[in-house]
Protein backbone atom coordinates (compact mmCIF):
# COMPACT_ATOMS: atom_id res chain seq x y z
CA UNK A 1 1.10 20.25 -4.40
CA UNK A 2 -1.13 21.22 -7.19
CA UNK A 3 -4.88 21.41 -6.95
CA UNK A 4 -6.48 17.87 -7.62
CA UNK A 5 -8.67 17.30 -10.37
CA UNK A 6 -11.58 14.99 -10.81
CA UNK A 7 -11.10 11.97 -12.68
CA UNK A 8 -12.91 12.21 -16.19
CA UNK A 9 -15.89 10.48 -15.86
CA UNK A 10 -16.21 7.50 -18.62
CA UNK A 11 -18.49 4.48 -19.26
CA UNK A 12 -19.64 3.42 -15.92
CA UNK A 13 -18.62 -0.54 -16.54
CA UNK A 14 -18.45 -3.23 -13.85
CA UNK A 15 -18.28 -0.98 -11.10
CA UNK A 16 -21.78 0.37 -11.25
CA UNK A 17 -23.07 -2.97 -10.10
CA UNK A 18 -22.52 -1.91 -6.78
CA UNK A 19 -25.33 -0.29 -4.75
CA UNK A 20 -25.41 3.45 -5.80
CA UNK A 21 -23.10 5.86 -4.24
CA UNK A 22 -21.82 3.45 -2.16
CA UNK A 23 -17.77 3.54 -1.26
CA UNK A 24 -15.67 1.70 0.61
CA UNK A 25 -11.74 2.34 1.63
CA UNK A 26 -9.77 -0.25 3.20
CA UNK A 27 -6.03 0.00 4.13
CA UNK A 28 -2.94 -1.58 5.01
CA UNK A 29 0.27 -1.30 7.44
CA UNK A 30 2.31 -4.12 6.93
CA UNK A 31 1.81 -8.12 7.81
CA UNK A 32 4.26 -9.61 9.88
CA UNK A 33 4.48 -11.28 13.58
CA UNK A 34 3.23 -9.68 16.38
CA UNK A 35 6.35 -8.48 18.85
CA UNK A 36 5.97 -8.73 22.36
CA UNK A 37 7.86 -6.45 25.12
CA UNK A 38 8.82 -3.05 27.40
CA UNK A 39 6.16 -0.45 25.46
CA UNK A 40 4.79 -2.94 22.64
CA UNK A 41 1.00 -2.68 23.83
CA UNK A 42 1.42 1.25 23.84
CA UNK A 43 2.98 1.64 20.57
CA UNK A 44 0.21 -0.84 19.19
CA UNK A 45 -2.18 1.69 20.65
CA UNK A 46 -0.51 4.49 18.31
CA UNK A 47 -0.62 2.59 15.58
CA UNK A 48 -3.94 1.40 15.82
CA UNK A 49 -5.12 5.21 16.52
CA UNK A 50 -3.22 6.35 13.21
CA UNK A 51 -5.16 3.70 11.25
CA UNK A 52 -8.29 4.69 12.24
CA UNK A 53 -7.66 8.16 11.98
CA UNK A 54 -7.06 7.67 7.98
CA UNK A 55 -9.66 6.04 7.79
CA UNK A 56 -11.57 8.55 9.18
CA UNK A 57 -10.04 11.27 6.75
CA UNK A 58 -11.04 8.79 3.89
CA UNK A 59 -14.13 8.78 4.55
CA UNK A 60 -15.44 11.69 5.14
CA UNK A 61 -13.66 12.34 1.86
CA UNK A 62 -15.61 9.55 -0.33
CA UNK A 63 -19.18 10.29 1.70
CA UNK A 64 -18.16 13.84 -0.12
CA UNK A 65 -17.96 12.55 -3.41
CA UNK A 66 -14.13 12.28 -3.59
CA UNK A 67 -12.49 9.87 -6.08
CA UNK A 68 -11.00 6.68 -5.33
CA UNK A 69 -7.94 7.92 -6.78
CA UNK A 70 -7.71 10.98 -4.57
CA UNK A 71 -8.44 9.33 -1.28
CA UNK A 72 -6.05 5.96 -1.82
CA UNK A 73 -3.17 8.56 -2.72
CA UNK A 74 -4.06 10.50 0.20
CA UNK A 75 -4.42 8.02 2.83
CA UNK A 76 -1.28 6.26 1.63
CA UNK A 77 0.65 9.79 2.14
CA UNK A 78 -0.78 9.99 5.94
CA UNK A 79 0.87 6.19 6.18
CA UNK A 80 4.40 7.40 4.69
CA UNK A 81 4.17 10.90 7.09
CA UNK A 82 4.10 8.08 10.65
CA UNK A 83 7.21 7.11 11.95
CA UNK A 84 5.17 3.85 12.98
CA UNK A 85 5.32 2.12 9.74
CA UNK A 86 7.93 1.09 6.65
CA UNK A 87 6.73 4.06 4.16
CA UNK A 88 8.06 7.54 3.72
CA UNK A 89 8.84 8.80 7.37
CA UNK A 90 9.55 5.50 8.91
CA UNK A 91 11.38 3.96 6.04
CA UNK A 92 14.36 0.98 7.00
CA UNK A 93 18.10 1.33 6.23
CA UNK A 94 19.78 -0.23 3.00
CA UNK A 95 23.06 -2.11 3.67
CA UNK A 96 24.92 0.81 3.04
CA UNK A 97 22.79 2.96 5.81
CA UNK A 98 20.90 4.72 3.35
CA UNK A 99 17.02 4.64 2.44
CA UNK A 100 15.65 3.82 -1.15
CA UNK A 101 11.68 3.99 -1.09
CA UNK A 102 9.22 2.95 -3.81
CA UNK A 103 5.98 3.41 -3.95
CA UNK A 104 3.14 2.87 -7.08
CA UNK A 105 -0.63 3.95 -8.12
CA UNK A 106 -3.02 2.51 -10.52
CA UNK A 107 -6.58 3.90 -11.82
CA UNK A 108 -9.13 1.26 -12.27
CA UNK A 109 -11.15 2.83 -14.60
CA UNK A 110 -8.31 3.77 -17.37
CA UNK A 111 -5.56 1.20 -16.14
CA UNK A 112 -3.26 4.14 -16.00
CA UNK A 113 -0.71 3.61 -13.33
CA UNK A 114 2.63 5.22 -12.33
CA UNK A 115 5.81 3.66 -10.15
CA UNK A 116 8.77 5.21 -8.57
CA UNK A 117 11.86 3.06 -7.06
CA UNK A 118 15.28 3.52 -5.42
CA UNK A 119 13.78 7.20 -4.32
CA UNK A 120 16.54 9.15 -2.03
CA UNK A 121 15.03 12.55 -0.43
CA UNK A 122 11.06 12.09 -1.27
CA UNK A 123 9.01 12.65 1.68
CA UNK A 124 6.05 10.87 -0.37
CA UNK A 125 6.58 9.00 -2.91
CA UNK A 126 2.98 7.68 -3.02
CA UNK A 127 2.66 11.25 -5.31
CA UNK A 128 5.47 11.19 -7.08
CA UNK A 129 4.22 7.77 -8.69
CA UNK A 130 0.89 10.19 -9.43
CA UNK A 131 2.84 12.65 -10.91
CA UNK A 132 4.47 10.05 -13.45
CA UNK A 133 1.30 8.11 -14.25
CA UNK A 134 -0.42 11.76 -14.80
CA UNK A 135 2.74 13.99 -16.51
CA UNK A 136 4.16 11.66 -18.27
CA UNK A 137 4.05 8.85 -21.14
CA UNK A 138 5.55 6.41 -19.00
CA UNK A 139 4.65 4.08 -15.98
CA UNK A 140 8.09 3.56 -13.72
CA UNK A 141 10.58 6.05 -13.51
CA UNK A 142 13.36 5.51 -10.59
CA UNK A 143 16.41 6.28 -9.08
CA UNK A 144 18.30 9.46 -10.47
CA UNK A 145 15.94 9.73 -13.55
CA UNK A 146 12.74 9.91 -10.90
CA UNK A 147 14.60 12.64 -8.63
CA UNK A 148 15.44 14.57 -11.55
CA UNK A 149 11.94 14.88 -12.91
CA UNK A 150 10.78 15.14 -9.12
CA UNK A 151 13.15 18.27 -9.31
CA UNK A 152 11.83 19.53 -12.76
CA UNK A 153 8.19 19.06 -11.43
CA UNK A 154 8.73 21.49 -8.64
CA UNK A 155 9.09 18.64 -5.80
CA UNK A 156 10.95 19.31 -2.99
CA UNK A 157 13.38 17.07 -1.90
CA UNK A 158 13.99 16.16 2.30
CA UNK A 159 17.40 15.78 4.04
CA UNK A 160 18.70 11.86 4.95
CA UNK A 161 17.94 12.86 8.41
CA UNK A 162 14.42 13.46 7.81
CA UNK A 163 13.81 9.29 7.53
CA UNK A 164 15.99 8.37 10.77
CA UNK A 165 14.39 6.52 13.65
CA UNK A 166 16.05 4.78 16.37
CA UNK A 167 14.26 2.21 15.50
CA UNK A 168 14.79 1.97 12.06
CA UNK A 169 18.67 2.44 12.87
CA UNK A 170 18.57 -0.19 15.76
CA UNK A 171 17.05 -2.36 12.99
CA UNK A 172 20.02 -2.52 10.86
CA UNK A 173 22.30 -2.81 13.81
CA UNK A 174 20.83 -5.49 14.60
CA UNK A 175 20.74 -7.20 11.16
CA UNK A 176 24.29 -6.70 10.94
CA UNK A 177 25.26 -8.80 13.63
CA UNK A 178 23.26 -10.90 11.96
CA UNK A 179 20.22 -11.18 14.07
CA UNK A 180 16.79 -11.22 12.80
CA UNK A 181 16.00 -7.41 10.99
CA UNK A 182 13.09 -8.02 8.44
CA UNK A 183 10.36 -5.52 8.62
CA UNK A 184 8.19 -7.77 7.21
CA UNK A 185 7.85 -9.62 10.87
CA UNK A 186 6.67 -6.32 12.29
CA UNK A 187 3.15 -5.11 11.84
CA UNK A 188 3.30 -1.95 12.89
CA UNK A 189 6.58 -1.24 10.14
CA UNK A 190 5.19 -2.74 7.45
CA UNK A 191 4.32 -1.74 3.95
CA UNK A 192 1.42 0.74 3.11
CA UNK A 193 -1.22 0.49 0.80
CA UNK A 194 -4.90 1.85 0.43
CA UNK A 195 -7.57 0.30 -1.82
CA UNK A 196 -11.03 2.22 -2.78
CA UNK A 197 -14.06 2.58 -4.58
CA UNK A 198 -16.10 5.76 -4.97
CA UNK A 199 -19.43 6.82 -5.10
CA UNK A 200 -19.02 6.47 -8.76
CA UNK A 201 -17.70 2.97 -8.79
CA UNK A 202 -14.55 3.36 -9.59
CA UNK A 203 -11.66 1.66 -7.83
CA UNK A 204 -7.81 2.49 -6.92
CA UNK A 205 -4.95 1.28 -5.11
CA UNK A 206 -1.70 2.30 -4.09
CA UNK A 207 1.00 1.01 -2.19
CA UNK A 208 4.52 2.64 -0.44
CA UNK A 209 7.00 0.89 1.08
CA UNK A 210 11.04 1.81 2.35
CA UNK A 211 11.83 -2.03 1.34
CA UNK A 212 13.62 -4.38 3.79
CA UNK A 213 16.41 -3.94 6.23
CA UNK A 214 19.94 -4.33 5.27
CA UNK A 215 18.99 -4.89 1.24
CA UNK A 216 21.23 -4.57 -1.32
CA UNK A 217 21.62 -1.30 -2.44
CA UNK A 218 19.41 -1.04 -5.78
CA UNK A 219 17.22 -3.64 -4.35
CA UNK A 220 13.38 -3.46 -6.14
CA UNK A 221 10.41 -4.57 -4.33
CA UNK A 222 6.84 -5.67 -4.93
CA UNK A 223 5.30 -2.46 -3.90
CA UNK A 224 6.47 -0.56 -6.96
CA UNK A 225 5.75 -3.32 -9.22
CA UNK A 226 2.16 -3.41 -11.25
CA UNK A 227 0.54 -6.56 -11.57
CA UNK A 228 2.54 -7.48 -7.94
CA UNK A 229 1.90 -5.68 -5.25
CA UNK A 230 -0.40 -2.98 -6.78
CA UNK A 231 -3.63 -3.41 -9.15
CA UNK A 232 -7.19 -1.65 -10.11
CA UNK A 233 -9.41 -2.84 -12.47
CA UNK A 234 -13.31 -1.43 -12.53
CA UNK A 235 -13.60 -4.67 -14.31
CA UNK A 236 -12.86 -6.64 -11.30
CA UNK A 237 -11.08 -5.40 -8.01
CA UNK A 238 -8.50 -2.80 -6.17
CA UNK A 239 -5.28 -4.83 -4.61
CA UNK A 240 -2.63 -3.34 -2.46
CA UNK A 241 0.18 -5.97 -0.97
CA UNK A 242 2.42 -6.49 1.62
CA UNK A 243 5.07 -8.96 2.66
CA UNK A 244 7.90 -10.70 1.41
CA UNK A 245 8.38 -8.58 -2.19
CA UNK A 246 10.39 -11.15 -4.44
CA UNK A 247 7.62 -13.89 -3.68
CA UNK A 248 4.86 -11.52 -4.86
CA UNK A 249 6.67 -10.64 -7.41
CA UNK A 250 6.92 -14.09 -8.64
CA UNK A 251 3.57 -14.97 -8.10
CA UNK A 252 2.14 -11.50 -10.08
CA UNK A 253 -0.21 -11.47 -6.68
CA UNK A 254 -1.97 -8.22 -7.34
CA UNK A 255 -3.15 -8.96 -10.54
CA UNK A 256 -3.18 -12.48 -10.06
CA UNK A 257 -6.23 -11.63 -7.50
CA UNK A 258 -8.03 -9.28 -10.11
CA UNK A 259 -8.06 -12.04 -12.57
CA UNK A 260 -9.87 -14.47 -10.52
CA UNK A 261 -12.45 -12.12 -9.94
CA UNK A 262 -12.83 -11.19 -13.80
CA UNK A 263 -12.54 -14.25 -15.01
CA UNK A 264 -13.09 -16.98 -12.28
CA UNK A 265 -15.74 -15.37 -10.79
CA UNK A 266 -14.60 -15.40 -7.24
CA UNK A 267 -15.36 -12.91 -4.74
CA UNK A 268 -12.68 -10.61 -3.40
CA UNK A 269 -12.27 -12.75 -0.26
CA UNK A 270 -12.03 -16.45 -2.19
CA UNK A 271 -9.69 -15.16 -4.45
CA UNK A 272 -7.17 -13.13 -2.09
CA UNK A 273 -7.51 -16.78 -0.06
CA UNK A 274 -6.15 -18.73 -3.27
CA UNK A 275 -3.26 -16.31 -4.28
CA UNK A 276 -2.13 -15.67 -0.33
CA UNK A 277 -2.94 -19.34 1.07
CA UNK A 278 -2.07 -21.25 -1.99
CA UNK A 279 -0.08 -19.70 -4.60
CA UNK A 280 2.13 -17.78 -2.15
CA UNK A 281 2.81 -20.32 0.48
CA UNK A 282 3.50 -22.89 -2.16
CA UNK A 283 6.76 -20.47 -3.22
CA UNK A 284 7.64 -20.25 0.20
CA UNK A 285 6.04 -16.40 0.64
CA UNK A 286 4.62 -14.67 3.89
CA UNK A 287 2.17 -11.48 4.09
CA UNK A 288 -0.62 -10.29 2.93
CA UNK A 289 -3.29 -8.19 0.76
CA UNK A 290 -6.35 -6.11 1.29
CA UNK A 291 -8.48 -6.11 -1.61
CA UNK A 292 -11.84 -3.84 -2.69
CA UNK A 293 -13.96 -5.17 -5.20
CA UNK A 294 -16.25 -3.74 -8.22
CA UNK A 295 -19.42 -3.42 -6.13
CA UNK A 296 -17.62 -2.46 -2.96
CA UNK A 297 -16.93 -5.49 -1.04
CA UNK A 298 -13.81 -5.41 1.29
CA UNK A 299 -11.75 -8.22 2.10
CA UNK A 300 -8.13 -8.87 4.12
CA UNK A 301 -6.10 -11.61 4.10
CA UNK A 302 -2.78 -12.94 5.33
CA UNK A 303 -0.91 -16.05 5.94
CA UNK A 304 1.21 -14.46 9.11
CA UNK A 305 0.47 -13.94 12.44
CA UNK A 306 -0.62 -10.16 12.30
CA UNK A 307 -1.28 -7.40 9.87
CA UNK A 308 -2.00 -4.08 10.57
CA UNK A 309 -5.05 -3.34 8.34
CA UNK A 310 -8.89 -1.11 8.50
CA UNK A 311 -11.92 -0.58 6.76
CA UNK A 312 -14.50 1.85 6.27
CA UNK A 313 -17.34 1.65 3.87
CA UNK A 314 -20.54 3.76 2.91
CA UNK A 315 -22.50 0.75 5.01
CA UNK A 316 -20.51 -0.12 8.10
CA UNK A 317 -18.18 2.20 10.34
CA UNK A 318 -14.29 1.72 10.93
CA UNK A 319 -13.19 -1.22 12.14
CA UNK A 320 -9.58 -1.58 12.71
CA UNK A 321 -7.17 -4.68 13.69
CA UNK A 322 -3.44 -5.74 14.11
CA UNK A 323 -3.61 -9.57 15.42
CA UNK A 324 -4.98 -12.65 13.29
CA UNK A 325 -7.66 -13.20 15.98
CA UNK A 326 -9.18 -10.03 15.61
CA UNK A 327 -12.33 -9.29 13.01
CA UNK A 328 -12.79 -6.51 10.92
């Protein structure tokens, strides 16, 4: 991958009303229900290391004057590299037992953003999405159109065999005979997403998911949508969903969030509470978002019974959780 540059500083805007140099990262693996059973404990112990682990990375990444960009992209490609969750490595089977993944990134201080869908053969599509909102004019490339300018861009493609996991495959078995195979009831396979600000207040959030067992081949989720289940704004917060994808599509969660911020004035906490509690469950949707707000202020929420989730900031150390009764 090519060297990273620094995001062009401009005006500093709503995000210097934070405390000075102060950051804060939090991140997501998926809201579901928690599953019980031979080896669950242990594998929560995995997941829960993994977390903190990219947390740790982001951090000592931001404390070094890192942008927000850099570190959500980043800590979102450590997510898609685990088996343990629904992203990249441990992505879930289409109908047809293949994998489509989708992943977007958006800039809060330019509103520049780039999406990638129906990917076949990208180990992290998290950077791909960078590499369209950066190399190109456009904002969402996918299927054969995004692999060919993966290819053109020097991106090396993965075999189908590099995104198998029993459990993945057991998954789909499973669905097929018609028993219960939605990711989005397991935690620890869930959607990934990372939401920042830097030391310069500026925010970013990106999200990655494989989608949900047994979908329809072509099927789009929220994660690759703007304005769903990704959205920055330096004038008001960094969003990065998870859950059931055609509710948050519906409800335009993401930036449904930032605008009650900007223009309600809620904080990031009240208004993630009135898109997730209220909005959502009044369509009939489940999950969750994690949300990072202009002056640094990180917030969770979810209307299931777990959610794999973390944050870090400039003022507080790593805190990490899975179940609904556990604090960050």
């Amino acid at each position: 991958m090519p060297a990273r540059r620094r995001a062009r500083r401009g005006l500093a805007g709503p995000g210097a009303r934070g405390a000075a140099g102060a950051w804060s990262l939090a991140i997501h693996g998926g809201a579901g229900e928690a599953r019980e059973g031979p080896g669950a404990r242990e594998a929560d112990e995995t997941r829960r290391e993994v977390l903190h682990d990219v947390l740790a990375a982001g951090a000592r990444a931001l404390a070094g004057g890192a942008s927000s960009l850099d570190v959500v992209e980043d800590a979102v490609r450590a997510l898609e590299d685990s088996p343990l969750f629904n992203a990249g490595k441990g992505a879930v089977f289409n109908a047809r037992g293949e994998h489509e993944l989708e992943a977007s990134i958006m800039d809060g201080r330019t509103l520049a953003a780039g999406a990638v869908a129906n990917l076949r053969g990208i180990k992290n599509p998290v950077t791909l999405a960078r590499w369209v909102m950066e190399r190109t004019a456009h904002v969402y490339l996918e299927g054969e159109g995004a692999l060919a300018f993966a290819r053109e861009q020097g991106m090396p493609l993965v075999a189908p065999d590099y995104f198998w996991t029993e459990e993945s495959w057991s998954e789909l078995k499973r669905a097929r005979l018609g028993a219960r195979g939605a990711r989005t009831g397991q935690p620890w396979s869930g959607t990934v997403g990372a939401v920042a600000r830097d030391r310069d207040g500026d925010l970013a959030a990106a999200t990655s998911t494989g989608g949900t067992t047994g979908k329809l081949p072509g099927r789009v989720g929220d994660s690759s949508v703007i304005g769903a289940g990704t959205y920055a704004s330096n004038a008001s917060c960094a969003v990065s969903c998870t859950g059931q994808g055609e509710y948050f599509i519906r409800a335009a969660a993401a930036r449904d969030i930032c605008a009650l911020v900007e223009y309600a004035g809620l904080d990031a906490r009240a208004a993630a509470r009135a898109v997730i509690h209220k909005k959502l469950e009044r369509l009939g949707g489940r999950g969750g978002a994690i949300v990072v707000d202009r002056a640094g202020a990180a917030a969770c929420t979810f209307n299931t019974g777990a959610m794999a989730r973390g944050v870090v900031t400039s003022a507080r150390r790593a805190r990490v959780a899975l179940s609904a009764a556990e604090r960050l």
